[in-house]
Protein backbone atom coordinates (compact mmCIF):
# COMPACT_ATOMS: atom_id res chain seq x y z
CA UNK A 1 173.52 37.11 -173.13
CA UNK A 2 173.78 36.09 -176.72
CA UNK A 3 176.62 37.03 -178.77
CA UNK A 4 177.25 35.49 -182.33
CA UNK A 5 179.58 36.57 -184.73
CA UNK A 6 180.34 34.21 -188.05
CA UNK A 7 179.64 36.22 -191.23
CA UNK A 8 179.50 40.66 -191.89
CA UNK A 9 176.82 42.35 -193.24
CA UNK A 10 177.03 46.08 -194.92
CA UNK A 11 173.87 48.01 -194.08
CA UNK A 12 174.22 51.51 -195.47
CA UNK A 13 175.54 55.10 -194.53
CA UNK A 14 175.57 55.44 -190.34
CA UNK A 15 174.38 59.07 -191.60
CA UNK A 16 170.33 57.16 -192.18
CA UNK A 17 170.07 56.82 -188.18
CA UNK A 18 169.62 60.23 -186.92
CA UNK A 19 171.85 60.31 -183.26
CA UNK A 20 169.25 58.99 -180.49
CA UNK A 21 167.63 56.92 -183.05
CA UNK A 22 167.41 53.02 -184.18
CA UNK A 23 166.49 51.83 -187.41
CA UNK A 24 165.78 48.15 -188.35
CA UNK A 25 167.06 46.03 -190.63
CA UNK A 26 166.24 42.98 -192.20
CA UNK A 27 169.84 41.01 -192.31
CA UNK A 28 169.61 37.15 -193.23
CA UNK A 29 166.43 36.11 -192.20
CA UNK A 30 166.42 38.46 -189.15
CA UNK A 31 165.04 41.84 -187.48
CA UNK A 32 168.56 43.86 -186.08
CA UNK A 33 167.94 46.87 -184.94
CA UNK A 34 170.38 49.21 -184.89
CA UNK A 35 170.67 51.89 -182.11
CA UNK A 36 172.88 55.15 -182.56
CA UNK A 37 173.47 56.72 -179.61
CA UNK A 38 173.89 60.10 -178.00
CA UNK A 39 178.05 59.58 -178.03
CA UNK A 40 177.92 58.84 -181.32
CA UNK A 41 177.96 54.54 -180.34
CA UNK A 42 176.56 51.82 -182.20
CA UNK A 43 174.45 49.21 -181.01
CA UNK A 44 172.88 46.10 -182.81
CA UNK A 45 170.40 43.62 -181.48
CA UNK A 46 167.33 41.53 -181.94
CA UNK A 47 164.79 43.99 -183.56
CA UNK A 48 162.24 41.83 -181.73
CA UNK A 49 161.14 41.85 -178.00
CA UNK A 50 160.95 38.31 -176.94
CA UNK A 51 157.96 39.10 -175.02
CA UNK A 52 155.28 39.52 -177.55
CA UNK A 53 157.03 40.96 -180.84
CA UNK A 54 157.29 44.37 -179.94
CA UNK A 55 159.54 46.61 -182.17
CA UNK A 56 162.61 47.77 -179.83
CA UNK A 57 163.71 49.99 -183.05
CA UNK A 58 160.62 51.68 -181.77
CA UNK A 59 161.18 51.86 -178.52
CA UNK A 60 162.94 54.53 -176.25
CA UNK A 61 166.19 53.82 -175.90
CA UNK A 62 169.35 55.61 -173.81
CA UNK A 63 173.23 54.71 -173.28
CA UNK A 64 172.20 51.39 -172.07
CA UNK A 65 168.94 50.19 -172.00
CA UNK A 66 166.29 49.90 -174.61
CA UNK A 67 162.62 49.63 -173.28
CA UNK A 68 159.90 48.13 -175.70
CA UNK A 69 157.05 50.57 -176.78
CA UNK A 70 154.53 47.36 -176.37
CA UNK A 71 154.97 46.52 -172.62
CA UNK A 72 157.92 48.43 -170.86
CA UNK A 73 160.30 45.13 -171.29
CA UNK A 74 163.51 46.68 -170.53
CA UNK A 75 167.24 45.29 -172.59
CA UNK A 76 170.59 45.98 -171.55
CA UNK A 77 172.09 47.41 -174.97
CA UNK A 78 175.42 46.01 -173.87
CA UNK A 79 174.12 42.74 -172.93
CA UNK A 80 170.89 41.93 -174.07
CA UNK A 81 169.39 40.96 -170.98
CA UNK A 82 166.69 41.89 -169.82
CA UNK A 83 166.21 44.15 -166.59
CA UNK A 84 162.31 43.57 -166.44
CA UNK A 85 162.50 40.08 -166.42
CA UNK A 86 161.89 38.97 -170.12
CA UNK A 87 163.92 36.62 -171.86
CA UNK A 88 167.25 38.14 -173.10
CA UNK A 89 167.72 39.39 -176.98
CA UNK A 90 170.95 38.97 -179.00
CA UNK A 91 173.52 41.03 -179.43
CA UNK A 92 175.74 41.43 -182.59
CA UNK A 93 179.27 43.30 -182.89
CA UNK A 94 178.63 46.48 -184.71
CA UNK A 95 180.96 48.55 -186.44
CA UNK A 96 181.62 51.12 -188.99
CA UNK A 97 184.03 51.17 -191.73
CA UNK A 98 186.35 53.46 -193.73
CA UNK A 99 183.33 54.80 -195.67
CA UNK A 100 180.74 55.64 -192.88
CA UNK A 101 178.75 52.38 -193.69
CA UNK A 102 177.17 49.95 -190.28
CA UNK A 103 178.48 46.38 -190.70
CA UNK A 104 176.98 43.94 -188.26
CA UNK A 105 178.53 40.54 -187.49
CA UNK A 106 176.54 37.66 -186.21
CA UNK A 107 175.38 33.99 -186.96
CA UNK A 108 172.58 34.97 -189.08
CA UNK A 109 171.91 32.83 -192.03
């Protein structure tokens, strides 16, 4: 698992992910996807599958695990390692504020 957290990033309303859905984001350089979740959670990492560039904003997603819509690489939302056996993605802290807007911590540029 990769966890980084150095500077926050505001990326809109929390209203623009419909519940069940990700979106992604372009946040200093990188892909974050961001993953709202049937209990109303938050979840941010790599917007890229480390496999072959699949996009895991695309891909189906529950409580826990995201699985990529290229290959069926499976990543623990939590953890960002990988239950099919692909290299682990990173996870950022994910949070949102007093107005309804995702921040996203991490050690992106």
């Amino acid at each position: 698992m990769t966890t980084q957290s150095l500077a926050e990033y505001r990326l809109g309303p929390v209203d623009e992910i419909p519940v069940g859905e990700a979106r992604a984001y372009a946040v200093g350089g990188e892909m974050v996807a961001v993953f709202r979740l049937r209990d109303g959670g938050l979840r941010a990492v790599s917007a890229v599958c480390p496999h072959a560039g699949g996009p895991l904003a695309d891909g189906l997603a529950d409580q826990r695990v995201v699985v990529c819509p290229l290959h069926q690489h499976a990543f623990d939302l939590r953890t960002g390692c990988s239950t099919t056996g692909a290299p682990p993605i990173t996870v950022y802290p994910v949070r949102v504020d007093d107005d309804n807007t995702i921040i996203i911590s991490g050690g992106l540029p």
